[in-house]
Protein backbone atom coordinates (compact mmCIF):
# COMPACT_ATOMS: atom_id res chain seq x y z
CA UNK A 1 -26.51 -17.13 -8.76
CA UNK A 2 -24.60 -18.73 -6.12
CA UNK A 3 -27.35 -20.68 -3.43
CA UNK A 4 -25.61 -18.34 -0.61
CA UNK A 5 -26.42 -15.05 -2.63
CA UNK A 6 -29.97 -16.59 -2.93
CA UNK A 7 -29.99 -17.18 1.04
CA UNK A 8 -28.86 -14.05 1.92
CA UNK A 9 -31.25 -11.98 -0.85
CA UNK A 10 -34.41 -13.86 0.72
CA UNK A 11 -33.43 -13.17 4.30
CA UNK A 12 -32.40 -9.48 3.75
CA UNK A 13 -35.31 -9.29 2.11
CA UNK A 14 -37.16 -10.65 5.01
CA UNK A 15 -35.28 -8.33 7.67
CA UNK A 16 -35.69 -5.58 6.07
CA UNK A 17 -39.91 -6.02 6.36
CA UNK A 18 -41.10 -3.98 9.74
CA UNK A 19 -43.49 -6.32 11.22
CA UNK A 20 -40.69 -8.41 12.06
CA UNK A 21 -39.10 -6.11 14.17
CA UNK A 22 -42.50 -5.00 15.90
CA UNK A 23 -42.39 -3.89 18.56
CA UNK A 24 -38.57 -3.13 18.28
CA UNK A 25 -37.89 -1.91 15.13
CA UNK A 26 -35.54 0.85 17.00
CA UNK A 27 -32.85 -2.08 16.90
CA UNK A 28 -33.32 -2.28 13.36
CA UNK A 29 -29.96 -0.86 11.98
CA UNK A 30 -29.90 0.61 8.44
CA UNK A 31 -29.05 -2.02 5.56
CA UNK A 32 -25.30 -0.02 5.27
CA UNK A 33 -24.62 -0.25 9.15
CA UNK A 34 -23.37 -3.44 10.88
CA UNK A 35 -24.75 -5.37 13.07
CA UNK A 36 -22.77 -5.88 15.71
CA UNK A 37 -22.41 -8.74 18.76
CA UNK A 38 -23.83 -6.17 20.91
CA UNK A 39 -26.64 -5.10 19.14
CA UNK A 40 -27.57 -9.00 18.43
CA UNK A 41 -27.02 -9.62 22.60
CA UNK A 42 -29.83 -6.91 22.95
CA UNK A 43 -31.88 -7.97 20.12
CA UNK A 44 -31.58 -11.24 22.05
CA UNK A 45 -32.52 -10.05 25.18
CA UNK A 46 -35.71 -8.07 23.81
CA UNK A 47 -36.92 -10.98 21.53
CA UNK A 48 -36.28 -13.71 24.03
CA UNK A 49 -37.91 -11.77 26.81
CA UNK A 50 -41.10 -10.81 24.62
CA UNK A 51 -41.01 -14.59 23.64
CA UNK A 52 -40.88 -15.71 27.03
CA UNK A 53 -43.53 -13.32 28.48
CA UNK A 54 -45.86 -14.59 25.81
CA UNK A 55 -45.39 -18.43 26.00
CA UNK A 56 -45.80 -17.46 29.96
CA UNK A 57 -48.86 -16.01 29.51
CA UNK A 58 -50.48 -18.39 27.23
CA UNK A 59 -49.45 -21.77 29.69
CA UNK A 60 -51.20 -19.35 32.45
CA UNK A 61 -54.13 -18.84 30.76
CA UNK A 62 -54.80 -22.28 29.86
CA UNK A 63 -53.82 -23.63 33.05
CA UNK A 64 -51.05 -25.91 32.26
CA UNK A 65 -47.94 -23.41 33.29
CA UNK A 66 -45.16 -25.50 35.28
CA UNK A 67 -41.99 -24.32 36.72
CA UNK A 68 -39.79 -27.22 34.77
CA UNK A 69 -41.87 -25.89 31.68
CA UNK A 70 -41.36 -22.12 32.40
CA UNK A 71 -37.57 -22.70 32.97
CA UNK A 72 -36.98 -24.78 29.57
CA UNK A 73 -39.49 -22.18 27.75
CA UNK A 74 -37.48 -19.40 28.43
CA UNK A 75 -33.76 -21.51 28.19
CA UNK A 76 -35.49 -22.06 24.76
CA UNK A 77 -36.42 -18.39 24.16
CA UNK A 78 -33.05 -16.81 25.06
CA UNK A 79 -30.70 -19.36 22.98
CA UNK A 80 -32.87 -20.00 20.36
CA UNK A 81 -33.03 -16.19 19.42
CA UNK A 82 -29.50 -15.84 20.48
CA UNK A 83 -28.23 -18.31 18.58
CA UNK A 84 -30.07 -17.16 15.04
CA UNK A 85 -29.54 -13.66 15.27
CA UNK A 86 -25.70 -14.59 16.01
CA UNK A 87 -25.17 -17.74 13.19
CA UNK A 88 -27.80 -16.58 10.90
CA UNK A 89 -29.11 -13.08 10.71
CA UNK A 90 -25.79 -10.99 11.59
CA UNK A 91 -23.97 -12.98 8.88
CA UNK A 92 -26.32 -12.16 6.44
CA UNK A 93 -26.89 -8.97 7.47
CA UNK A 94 -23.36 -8.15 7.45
CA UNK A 95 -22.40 -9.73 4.30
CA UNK A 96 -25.22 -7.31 2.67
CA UNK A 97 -23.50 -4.58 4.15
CA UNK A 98 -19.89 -4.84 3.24
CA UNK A 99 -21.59 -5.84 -0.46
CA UNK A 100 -23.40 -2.27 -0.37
CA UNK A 101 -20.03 -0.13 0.97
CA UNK A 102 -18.24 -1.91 -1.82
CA UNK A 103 -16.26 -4.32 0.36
CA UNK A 104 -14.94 -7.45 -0.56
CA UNK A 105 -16.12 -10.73 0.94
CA UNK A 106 -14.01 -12.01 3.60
């Protein structure tokens, strides 16, 4: 087995497990659907902001929240999420799919 296949086997694998999703599994789309740019930009948006919120939180609470911090934490949330849904999981996810409606690889 090719080191790809294994790749994207292990992280379907891991997707498709619902505490990963919590608490948006609604954007979860079904193994044979897509996953489109837009549903990644929202996936984004709803990871990054949950992300964000709780690194927020936790600098408050220990008293050591800083506006430079607070502005790289959530620069970090937002690309960092964008940028792995978008290079890594839709790939992935996608390559899955077109294996499961009998597509070939492009």
């Amino acid at each position: 087995m090719r080191l790809l296949d294994l790749v994207t086997s292990f992280h379907n694998w891991l997707t498709d497990k619902d505490f990963l999703w919590w608490p948006f599994s609604f954007l979860r789309p079904e193994p044979s659907e897509y996953m489109t740019f837009r549903l990644t930009a929202l996936m984004t948006l709803c990871f990054g902001g949950l992300a964000f919120t709780m690194f927020t939180v936790l600098s408050v609470m220990n008293n050591v929240f800083t506006v430079r911090d607070s502005v790289l934490t959530f620069l970090a949330c937002f690309l960092g999420f964008g940028l792995w849904f978008n290079l890594v999981t839709r790939p992935l996810w996608n390559r899955r799919t077109r294996e499961l409606l009998g597509k070939p690889a492009s």
